[in-house]
N, C-alpha and C. Protein backbone atom coordinates (compact mmCIF):
# COMPACT_ATOMS: atom_id res chain seq x y z
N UNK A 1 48.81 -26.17 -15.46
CA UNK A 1 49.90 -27.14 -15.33
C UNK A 1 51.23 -26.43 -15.57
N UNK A 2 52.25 -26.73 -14.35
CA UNK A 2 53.40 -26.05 -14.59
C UNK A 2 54.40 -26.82 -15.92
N UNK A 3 54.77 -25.74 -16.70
CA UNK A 3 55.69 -27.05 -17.51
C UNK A 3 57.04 -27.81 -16.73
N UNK A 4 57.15 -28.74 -17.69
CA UNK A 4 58.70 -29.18 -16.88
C UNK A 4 59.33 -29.65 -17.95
N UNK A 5 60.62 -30.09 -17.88
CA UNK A 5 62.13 -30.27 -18.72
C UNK A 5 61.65 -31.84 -19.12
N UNK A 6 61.16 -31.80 -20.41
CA UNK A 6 61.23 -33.70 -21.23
C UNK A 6 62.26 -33.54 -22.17
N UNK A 7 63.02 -34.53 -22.47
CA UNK A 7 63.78 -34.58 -22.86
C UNK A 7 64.03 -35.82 -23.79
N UNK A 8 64.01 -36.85 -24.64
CA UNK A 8 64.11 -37.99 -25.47
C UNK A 8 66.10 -38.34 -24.86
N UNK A 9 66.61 -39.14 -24.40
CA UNK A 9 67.80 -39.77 -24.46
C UNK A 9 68.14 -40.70 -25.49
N UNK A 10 69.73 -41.33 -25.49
CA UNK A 10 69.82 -42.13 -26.46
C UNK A 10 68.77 -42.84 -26.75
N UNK A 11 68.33 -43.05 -27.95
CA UNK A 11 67.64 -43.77 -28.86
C UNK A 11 67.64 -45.39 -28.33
N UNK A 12 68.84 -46.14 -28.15
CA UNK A 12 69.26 -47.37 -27.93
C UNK A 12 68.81 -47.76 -26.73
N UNK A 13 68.93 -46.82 -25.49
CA UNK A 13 67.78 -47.15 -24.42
C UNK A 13 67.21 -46.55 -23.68
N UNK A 14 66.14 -46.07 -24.95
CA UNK A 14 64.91 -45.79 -25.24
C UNK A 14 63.97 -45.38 -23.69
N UNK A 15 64.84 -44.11 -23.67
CA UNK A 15 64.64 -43.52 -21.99
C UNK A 15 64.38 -41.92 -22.45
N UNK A 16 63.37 -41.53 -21.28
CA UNK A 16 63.02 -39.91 -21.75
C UNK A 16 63.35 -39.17 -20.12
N UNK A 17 63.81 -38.28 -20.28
CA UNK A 17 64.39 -37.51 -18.97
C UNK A 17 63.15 -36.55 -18.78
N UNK A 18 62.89 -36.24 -17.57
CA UNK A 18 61.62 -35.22 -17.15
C UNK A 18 62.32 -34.90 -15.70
N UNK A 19 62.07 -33.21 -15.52
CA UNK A 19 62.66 -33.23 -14.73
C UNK A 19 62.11 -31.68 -14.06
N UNK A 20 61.70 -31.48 -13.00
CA UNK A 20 60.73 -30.72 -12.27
C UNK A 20 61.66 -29.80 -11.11
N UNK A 21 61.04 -28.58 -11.24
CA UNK A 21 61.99 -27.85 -10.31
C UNK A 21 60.59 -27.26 -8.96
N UNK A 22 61.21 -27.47 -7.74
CA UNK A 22 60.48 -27.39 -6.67
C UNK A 22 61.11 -25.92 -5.94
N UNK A 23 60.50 -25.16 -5.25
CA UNK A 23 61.05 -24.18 -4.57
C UNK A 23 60.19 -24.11 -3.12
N UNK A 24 60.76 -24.38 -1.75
CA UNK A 24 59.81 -24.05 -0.32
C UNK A 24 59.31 -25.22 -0.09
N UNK A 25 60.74 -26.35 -0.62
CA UNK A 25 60.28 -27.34 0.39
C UNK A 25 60.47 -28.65 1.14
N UNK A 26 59.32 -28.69 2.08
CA UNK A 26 59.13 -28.37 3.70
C UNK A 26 59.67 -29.56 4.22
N UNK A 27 59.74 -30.89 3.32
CA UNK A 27 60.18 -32.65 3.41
C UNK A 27 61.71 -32.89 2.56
N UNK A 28 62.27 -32.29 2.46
CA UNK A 28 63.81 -32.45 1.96
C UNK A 28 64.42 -33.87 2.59
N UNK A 29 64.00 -33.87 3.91
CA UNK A 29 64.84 -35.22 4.28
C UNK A 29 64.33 -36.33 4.10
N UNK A 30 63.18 -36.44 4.21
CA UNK A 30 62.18 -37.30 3.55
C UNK A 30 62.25 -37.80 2.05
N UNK A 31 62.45 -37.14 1.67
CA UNK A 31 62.92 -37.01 -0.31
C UNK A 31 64.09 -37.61 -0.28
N UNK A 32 64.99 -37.01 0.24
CA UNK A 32 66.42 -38.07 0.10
C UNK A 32 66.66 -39.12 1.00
N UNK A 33 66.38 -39.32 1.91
CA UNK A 33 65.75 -40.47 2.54
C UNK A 33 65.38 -41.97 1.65
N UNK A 34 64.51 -41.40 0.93
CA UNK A 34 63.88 -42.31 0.00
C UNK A 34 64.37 -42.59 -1.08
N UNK A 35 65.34 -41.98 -1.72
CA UNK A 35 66.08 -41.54 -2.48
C UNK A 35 67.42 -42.68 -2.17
N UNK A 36 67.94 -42.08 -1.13
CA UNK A 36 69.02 -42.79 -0.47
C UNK A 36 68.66 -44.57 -0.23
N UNK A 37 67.27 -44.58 0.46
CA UNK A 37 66.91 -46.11 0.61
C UNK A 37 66.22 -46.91 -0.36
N UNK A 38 66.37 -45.86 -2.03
CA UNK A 38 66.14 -46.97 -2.79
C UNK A 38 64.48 -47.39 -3.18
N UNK A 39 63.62 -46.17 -2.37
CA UNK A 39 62.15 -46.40 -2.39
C UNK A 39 61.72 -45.69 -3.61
N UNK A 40 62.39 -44.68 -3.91
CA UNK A 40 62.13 -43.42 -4.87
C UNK A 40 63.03 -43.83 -5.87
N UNK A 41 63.04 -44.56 -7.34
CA UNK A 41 63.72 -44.02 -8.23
C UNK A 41 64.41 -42.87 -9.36
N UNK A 42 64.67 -41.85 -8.85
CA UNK A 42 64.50 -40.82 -9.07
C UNK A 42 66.59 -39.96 -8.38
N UNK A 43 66.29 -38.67 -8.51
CA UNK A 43 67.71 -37.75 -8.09
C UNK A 43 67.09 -36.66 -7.92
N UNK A 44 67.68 -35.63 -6.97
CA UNK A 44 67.38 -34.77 -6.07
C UNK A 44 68.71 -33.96 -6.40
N UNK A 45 68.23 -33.16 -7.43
CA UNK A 45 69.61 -32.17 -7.38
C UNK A 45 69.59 -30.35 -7.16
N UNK A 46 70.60 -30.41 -6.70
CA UNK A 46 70.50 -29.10 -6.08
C UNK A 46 70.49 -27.95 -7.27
N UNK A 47 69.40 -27.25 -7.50
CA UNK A 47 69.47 -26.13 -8.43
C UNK A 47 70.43 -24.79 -8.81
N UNK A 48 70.80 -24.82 -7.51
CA UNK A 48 71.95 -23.45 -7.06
C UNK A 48 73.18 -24.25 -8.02
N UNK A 49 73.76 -25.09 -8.92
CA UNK A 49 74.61 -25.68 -9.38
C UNK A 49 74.22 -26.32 -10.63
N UNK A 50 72.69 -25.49 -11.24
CA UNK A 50 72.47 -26.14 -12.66
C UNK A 50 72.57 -24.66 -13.38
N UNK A 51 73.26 -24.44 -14.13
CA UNK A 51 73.06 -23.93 -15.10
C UNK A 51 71.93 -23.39 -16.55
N UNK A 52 71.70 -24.74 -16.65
CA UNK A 52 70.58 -25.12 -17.88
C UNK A 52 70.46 -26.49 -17.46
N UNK A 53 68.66 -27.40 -18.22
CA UNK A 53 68.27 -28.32 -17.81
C UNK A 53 69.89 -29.30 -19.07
N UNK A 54 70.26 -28.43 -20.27
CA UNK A 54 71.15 -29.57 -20.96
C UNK A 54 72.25 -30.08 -20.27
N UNK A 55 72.60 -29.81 -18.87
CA UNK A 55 73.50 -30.08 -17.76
C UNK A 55 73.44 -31.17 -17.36
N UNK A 56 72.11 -31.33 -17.15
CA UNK A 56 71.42 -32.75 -16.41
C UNK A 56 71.02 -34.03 -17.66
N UNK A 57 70.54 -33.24 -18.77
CA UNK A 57 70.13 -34.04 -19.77
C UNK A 57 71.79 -34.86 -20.43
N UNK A 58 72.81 -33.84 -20.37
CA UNK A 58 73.66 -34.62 -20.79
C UNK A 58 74.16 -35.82 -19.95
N UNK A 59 74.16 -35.27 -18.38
CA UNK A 59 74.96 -36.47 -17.10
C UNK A 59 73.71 -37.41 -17.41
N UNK A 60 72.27 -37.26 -17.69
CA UNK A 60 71.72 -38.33 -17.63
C UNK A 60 71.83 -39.45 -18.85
N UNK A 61 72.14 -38.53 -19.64
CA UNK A 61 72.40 -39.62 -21.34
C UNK A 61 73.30 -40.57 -20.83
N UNK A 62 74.64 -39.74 -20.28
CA UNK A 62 75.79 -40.95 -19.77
C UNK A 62 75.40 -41.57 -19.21
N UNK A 63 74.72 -41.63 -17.97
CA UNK A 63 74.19 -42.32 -17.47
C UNK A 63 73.70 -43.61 -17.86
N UNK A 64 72.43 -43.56 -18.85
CA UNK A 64 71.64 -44.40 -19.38
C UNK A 64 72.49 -45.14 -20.12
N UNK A 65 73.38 -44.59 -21.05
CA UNK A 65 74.42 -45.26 -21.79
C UNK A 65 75.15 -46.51 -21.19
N UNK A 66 75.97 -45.91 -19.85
CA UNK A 66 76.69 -46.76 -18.83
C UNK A 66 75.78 -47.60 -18.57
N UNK A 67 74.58 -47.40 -17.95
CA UNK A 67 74.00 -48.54 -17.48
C UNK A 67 73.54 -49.97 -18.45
N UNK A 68 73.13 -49.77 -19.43
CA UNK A 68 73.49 -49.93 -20.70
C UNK A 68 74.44 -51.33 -21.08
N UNK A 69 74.84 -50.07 -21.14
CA UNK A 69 77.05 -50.90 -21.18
C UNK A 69 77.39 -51.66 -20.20
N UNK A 70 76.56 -51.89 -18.65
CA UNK A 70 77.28 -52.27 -17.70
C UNK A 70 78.07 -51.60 -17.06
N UNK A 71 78.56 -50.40 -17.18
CA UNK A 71 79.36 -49.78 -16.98
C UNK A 71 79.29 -48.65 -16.05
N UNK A 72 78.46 -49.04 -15.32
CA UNK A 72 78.08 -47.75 -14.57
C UNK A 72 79.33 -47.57 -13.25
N UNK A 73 79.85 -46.63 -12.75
CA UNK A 73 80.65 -46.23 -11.91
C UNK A 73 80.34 -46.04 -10.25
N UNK A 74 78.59 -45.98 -10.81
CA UNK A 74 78.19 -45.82 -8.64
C UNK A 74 77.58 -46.62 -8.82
N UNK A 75 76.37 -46.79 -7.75
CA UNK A 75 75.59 -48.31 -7.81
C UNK A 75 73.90 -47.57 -8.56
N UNK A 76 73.98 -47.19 -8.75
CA UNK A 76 72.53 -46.75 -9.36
C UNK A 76 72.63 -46.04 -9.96
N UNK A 77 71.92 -45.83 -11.46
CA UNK A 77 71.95 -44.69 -12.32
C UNK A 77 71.79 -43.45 -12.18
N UNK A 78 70.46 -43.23 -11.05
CA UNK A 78 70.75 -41.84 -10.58
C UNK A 78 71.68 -41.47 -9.81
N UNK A 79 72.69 -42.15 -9.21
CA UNK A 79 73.65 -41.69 -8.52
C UNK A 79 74.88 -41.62 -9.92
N UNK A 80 74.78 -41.98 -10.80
CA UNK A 80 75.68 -42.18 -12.12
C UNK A 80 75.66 -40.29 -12.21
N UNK A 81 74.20 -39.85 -12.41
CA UNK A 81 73.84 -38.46 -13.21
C UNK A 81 74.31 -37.61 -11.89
N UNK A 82 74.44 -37.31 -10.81
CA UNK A 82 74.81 -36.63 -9.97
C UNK A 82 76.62 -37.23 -10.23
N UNK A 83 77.41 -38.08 -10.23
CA UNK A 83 78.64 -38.40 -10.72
C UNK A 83 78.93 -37.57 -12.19
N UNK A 84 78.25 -37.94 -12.79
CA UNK A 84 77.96 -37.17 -14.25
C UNK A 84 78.61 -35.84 -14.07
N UNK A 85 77.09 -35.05 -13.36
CA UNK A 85 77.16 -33.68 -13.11
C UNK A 85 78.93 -33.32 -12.93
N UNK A 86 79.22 -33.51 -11.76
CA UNK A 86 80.91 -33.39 -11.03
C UNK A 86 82.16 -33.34 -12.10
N UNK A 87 82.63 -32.39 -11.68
CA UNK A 87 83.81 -32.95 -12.47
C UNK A 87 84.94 -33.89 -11.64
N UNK A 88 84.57 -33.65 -10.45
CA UNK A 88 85.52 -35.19 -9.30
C UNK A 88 85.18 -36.13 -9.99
N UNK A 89 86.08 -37.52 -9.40
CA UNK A 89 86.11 -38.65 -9.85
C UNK A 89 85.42 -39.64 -8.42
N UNK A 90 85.49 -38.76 -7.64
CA UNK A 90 85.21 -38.86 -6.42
C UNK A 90 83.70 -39.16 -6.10
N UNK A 91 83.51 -40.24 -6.36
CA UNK A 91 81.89 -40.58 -5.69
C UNK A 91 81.40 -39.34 -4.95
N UNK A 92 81.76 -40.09 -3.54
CA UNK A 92 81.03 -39.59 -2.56
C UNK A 92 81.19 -38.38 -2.61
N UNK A 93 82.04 -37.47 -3.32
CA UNK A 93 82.34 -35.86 -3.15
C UNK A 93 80.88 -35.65 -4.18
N UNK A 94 81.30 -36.08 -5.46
CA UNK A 94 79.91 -35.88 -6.28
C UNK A 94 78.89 -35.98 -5.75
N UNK A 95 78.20 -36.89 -5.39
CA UNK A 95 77.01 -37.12 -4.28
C UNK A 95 76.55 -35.96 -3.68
N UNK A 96 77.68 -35.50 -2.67
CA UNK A 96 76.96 -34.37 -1.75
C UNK A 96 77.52 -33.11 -2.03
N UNK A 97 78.59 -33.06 -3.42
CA UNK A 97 78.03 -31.21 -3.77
C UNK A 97 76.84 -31.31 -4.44
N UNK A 98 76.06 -32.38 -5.76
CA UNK A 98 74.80 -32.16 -6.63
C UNK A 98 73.94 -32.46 -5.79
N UNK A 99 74.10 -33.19 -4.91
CA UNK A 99 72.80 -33.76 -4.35
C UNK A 99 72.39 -32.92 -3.49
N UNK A 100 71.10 -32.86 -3.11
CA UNK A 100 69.95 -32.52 -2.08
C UNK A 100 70.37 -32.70 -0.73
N UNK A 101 70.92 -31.78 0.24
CA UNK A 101 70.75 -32.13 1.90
C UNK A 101 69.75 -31.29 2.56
N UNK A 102 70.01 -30.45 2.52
CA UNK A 102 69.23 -29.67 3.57
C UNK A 102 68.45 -28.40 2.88
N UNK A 103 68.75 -27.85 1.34
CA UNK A 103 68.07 -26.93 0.96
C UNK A 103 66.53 -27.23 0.46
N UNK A 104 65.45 -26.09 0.57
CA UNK A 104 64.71 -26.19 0.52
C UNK A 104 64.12 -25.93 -1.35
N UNK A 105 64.88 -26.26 -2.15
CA UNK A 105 64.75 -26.08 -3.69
C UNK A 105 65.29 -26.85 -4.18
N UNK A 106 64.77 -28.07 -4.60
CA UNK A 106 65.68 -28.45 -5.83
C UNK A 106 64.71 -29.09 -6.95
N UNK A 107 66.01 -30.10 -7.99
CA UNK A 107 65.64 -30.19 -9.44
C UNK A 107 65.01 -31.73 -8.92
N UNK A 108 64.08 -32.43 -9.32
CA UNK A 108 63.75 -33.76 -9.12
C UNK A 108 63.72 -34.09 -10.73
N UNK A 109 64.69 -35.14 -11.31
CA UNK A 109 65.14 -35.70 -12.08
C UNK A 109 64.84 -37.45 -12.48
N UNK A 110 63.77 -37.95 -13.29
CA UNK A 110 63.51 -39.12 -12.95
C UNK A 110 64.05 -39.56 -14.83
N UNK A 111 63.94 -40.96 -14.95
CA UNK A 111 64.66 -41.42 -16.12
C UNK A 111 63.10 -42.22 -16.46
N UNK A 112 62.33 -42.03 -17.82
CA UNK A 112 61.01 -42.86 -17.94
C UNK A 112 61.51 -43.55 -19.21
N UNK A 113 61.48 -44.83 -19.01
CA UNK A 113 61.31 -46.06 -20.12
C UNK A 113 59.96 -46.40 -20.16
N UNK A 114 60.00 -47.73 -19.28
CA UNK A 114 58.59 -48.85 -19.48
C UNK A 114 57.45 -47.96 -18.96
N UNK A 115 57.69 -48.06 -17.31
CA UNK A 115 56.67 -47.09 -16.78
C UNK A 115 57.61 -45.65 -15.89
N UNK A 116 56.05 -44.63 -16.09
CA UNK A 116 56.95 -43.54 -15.51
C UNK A 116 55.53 -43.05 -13.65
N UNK A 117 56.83 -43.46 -13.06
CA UNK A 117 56.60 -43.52 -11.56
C UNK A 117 56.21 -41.54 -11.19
N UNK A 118 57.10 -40.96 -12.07
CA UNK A 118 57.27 -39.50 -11.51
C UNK A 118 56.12 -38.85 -10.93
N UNK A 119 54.93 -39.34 -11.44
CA UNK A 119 53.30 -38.57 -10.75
C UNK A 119 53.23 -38.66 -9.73
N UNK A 120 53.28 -40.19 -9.25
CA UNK A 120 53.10 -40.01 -7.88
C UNK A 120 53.93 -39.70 -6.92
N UNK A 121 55.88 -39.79 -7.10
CA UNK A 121 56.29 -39.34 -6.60
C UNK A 121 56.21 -37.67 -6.77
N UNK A 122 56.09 -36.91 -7.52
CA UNK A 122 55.52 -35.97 -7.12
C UNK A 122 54.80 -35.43 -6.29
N UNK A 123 53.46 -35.95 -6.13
CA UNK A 123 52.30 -35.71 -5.28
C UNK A 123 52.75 -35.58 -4.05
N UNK A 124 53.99 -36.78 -3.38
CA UNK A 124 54.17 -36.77 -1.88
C UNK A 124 55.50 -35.53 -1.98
N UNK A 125 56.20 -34.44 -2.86
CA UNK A 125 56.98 -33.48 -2.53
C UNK A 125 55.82 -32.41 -1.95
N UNK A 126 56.44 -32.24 -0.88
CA UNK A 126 55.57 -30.67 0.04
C UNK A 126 56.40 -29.55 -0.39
N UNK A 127 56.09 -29.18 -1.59
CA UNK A 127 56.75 -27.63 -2.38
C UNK A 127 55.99 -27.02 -3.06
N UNK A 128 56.65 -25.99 -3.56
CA UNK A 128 55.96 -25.55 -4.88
C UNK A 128 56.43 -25.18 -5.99
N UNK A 129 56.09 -26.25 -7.15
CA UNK A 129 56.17 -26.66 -8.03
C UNK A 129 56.31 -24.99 -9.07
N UNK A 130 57.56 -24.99 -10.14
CA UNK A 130 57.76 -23.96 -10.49
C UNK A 130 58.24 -24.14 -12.19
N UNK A 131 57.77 -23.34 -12.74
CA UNK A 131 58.25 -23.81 -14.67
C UNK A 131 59.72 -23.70 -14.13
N UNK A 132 60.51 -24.94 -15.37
CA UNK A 132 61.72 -25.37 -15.27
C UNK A 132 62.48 -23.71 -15.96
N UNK A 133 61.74 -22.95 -16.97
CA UNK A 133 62.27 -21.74 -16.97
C UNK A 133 62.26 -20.63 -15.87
N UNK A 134 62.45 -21.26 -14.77
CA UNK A 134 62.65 -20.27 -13.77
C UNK A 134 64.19 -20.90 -12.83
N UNK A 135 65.04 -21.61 -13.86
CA UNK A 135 65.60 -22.41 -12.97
C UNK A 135 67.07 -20.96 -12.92
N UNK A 136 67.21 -20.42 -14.13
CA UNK A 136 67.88 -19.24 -13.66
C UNK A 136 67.96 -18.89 -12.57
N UNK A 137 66.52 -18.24 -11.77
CA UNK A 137 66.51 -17.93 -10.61
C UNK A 137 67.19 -18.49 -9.44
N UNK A 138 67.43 -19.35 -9.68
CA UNK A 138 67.91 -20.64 -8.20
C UNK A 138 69.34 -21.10 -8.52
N UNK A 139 69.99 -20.55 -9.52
CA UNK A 139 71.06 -20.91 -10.37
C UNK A 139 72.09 -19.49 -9.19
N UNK A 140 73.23 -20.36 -8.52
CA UNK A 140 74.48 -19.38 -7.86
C UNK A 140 75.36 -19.19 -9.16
N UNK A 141 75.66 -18.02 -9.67
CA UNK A 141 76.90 -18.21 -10.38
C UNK A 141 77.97 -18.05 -9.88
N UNK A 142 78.33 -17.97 -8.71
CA UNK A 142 79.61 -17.71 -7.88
C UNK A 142 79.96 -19.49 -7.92
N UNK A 143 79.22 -19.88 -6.96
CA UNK A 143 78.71 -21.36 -7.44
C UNK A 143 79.53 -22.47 -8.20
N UNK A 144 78.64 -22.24 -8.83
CA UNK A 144 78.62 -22.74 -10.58
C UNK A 144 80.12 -22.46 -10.99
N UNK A 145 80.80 -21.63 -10.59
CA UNK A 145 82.15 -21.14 -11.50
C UNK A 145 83.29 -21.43 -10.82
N UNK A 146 82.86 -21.89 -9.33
CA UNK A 146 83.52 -22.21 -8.28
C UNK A 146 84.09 -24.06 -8.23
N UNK A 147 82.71 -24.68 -9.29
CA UNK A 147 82.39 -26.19 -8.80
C UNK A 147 83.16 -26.57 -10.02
N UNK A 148 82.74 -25.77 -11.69
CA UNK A 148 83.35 -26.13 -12.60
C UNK A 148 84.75 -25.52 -12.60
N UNK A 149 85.16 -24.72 -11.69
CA UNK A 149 86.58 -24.24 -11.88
C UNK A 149 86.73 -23.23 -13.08
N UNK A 150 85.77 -22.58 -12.95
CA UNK A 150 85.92 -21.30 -13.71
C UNK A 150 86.04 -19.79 -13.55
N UNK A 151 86.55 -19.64 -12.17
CA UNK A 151 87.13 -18.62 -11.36
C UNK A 151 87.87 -17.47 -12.50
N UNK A 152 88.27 -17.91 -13.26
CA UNK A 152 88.76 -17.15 -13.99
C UNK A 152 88.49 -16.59 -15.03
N UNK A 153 87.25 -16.80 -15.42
CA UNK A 153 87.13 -16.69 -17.12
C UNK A 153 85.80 -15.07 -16.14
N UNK A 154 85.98 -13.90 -17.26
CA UNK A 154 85.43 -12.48 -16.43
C UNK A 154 83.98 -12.55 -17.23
N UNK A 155 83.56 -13.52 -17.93
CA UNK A 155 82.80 -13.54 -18.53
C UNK A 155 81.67 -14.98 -19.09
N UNK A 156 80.59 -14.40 -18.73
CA UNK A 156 79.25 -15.68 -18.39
C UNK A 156 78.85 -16.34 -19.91
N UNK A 157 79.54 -15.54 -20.75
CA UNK A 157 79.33 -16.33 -22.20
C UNK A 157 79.90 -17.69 -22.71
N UNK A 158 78.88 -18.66 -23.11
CA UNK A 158 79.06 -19.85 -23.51
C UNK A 158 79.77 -20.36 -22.72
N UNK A 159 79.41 -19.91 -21.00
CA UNK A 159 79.55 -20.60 -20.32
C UNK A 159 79.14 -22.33 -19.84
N UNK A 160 77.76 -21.88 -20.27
CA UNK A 160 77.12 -24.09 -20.11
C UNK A 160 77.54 -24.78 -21.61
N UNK A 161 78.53 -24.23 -22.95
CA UNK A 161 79.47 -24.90 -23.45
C UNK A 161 80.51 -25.69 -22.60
N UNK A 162 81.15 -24.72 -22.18
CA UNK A 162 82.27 -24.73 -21.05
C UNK A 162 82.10 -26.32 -20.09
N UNK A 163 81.01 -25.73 -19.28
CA UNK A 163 80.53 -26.78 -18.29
C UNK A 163 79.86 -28.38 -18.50
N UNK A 164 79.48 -28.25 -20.35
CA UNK A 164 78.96 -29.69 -20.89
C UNK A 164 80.55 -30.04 -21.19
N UNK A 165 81.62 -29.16 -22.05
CA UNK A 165 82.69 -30.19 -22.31
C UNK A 165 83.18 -30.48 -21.42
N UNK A 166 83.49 -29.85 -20.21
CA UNK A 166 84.36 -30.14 -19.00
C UNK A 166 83.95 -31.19 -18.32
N UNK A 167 82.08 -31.78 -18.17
CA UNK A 167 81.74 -32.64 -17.63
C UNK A 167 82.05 -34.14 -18.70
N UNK A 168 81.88 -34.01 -19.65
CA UNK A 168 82.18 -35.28 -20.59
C UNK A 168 83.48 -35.90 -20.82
N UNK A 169 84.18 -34.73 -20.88
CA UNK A 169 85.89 -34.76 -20.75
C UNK A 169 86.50 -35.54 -19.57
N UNK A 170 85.73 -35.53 -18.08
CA UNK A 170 86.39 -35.59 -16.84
C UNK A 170 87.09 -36.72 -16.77
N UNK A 171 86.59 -37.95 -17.38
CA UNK A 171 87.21 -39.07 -17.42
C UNK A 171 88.78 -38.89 -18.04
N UNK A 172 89.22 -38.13 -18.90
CA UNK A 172 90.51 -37.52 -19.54
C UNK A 172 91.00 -36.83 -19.05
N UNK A 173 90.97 -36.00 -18.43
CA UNK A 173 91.57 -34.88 -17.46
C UNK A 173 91.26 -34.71 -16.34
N UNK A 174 92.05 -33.46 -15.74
CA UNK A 174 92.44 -33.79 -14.35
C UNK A 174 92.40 -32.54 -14.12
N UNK A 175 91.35 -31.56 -13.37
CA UNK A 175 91.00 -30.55 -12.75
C UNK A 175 92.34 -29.79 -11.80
């Protein structure tokens, strides 16, 4: 069994993040497809733009929080955690830099409370399934330094510091 990214979220609603990294594969449009129409509860994020799984674990806390609160900003929570991710304010820009189009690798990100759906959506991804410690590998840092606006800094240290305050902050500042 490959491992994958669990995670416990706020306490208050009582949600656990799991989150699986795929590489070679062959149904991408199919995945967001389903994704997009609401069949799949779940997010499709592009790996070349994660850093570490605490990237995702944090956009998903907000997430759960907002939804929560009422307060959510897109229409579905997983579209909240790809908003999350971004430092735009910009929906639809968020959407399609984190999200899944056409590459053949990404992070599949599901939120488990009551019941957790993720098995079987699993089963129908045509990939291959890879430990979440290999997400380095699939990680652009040109990327990554490009999306968080860190062009400048000559150095990769306490960099996913950098990239958790900048994402929590976004609501306060202005890129």
């Amino acid at each position: 069994m490959v491992e994958i990214y669990s995670y416990p979220l706020d306490p208050d609603t009582k949600t656990n993040l799991k989150i699986y990294l795929f590489k070679n594969v062959l149904n991408v449009e199919t995945i967001r497809n389903n994704i997009v129409n609401g069949v799949w509860n779940c997010a499709a994020i592009k790996p070349s733009l994660v850093l570490d799984p605490l990237q995702i674990a944090v956009a998903a806390n907000r997430a759960v929080v907002a939804e929560k609160a009422g307060n959510l900003v897109t229409r579905t929570v997983y579209g909240e955690i790809l908003y999350n991710l971004s430092l735009s304010k910009n929906i639809s820009q968020s959407l399609s830099k984190f999200g899944v189009e056409k590459d053949n690798a990404l992070l599949m990100c599901f939120l488990i409370n009551d019941k957790d759906e993720s098995d079987s959506i699993i089963k129908q991804i045509q990939g291959e399934l890879c430990p979440i410690s290999e997400l380095h590998n699939f990680t652009n840092m040109k990327e990554v330094k490009s999306v968080y606006k860190l062009n400048s800094l000559k150095s990769n240290i306490d960099l996913l510091d950098i990239i958790v305050s900048r994402m929590v902050i976004k609501n306060f500042v202005t890129y």
